[in-house]
C-alpha atoms as a PDB file:
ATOM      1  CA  UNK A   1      -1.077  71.147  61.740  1.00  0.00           C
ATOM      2  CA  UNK A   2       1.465  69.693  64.067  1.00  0.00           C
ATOM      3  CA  UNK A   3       4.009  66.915  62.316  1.00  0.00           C
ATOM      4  CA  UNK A   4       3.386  63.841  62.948  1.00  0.00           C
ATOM      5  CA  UNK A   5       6.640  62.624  64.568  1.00  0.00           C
ATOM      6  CA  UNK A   6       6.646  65.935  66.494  1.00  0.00           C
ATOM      7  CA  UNK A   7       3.269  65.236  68.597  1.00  0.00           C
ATOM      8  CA  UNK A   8       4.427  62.048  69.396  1.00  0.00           C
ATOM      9  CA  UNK A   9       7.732  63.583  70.972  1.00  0.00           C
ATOM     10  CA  UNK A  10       5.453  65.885  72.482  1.00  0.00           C
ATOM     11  CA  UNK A  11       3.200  63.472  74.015  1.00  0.00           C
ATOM     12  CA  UNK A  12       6.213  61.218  75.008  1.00  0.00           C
ATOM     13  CA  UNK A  13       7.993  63.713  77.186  1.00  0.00           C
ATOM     14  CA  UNK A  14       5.733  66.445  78.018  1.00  0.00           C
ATOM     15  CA  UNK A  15       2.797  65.381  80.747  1.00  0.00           C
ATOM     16  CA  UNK A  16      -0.885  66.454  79.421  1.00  0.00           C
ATOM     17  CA  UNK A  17      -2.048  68.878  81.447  1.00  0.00           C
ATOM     18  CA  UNK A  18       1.466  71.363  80.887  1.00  0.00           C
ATOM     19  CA  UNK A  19       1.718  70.580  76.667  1.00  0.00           C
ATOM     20  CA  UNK A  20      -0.261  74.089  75.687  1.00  0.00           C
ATOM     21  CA  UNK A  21       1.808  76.003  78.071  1.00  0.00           C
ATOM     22  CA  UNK A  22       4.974  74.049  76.132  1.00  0.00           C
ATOM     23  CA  UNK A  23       3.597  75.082  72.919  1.00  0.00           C
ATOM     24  CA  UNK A  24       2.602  78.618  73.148  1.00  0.00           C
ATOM     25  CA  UNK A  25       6.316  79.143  74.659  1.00  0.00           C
ATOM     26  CA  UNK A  26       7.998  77.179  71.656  1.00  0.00           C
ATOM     27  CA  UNK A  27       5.407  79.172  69.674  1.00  0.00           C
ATOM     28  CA  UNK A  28       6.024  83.053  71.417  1.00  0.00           C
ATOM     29  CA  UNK A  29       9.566  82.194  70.659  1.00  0.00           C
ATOM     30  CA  UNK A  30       9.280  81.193  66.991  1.00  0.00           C
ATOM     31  CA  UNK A  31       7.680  84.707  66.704  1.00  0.00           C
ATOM     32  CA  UNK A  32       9.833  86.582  68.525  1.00  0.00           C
ATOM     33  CA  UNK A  33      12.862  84.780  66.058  1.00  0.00           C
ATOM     34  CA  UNK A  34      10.858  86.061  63.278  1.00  0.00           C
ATOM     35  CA  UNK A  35      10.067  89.370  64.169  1.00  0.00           C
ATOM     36  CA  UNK A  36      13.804  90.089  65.273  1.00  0.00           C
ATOM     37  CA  UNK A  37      15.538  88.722  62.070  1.00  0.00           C
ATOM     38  CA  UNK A  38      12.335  90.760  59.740  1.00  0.00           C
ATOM     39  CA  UNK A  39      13.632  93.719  62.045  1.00  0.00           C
ATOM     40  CA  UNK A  40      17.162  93.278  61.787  1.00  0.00           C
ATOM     41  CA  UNK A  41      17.011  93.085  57.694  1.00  0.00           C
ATOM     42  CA  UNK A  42      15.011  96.100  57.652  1.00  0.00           C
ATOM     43  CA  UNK A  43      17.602  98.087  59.674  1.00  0.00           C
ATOM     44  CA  UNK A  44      20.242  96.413  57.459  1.00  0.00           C
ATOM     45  CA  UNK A  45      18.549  97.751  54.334  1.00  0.00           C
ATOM     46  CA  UNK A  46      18.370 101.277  56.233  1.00  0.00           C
ATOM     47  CA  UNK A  47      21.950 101.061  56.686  1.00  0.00           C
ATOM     48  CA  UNK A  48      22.799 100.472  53.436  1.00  0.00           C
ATOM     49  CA  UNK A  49      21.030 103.035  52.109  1.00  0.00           C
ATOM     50  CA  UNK A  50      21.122 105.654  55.016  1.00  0.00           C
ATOM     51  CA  UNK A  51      23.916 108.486  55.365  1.00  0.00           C
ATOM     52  CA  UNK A  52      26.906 107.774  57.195  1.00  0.00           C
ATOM     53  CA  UNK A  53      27.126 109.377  60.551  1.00  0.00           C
ATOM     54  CA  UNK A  54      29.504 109.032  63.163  1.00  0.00           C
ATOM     55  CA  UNK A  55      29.835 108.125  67.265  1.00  0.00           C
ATOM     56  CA  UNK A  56      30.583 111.649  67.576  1.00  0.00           C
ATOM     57  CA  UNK A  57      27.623 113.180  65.319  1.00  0.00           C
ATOM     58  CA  UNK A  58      25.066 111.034  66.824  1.00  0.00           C
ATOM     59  CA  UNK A  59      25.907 111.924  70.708  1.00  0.00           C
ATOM     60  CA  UNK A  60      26.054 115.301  69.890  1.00  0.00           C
ATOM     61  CA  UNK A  61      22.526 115.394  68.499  1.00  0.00           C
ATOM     62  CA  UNK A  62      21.216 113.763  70.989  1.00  0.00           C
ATOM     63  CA  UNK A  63      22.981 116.775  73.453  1.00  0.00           C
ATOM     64  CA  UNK A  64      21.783 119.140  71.697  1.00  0.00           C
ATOM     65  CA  UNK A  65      18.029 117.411  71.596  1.00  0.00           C
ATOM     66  CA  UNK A  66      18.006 116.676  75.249  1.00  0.00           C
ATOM     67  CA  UNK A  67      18.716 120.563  75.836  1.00  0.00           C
ATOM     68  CA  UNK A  68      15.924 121.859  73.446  1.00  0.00           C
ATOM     69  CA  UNK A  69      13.517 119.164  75.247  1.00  0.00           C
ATOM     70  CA  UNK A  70      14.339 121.121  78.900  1.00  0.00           C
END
């Protein structure tokens, strides 16, 4: 599963008993680089396709939300 020439680095400059804990991290942060960029083009796609509202409009329903919510 893992290249090659990429468990060789690994074993090279990474001491045994720490090279899971090195490749879960590389691993959580793969995922967490995929899940923000699938996020980001699904708000993108909401954007283009959503109304346009302004600074002013959203504030202001948020106000008036906050109020009702007291």
């Amino acid at each position: 599963m893992i290249n090659d020439d990429i468990r060789k680095e690994l074993e090279e400059l990474v001491p045994q008993g720490i090279r899971r804990k090195v490749v879960n991290e590389a691993l959580r942060k793969g995922l967490i680089s995929i899940r923000r960029r699938r996020l980001t083009d699904k708000l993108l796609a909401i954007r283009e396709t959503g109304p346009l509202v302004s600074t002013y409009e959203i504030a202001d329903t948020m106000k008036n939300d906050r109020v009702r919510d007291k």
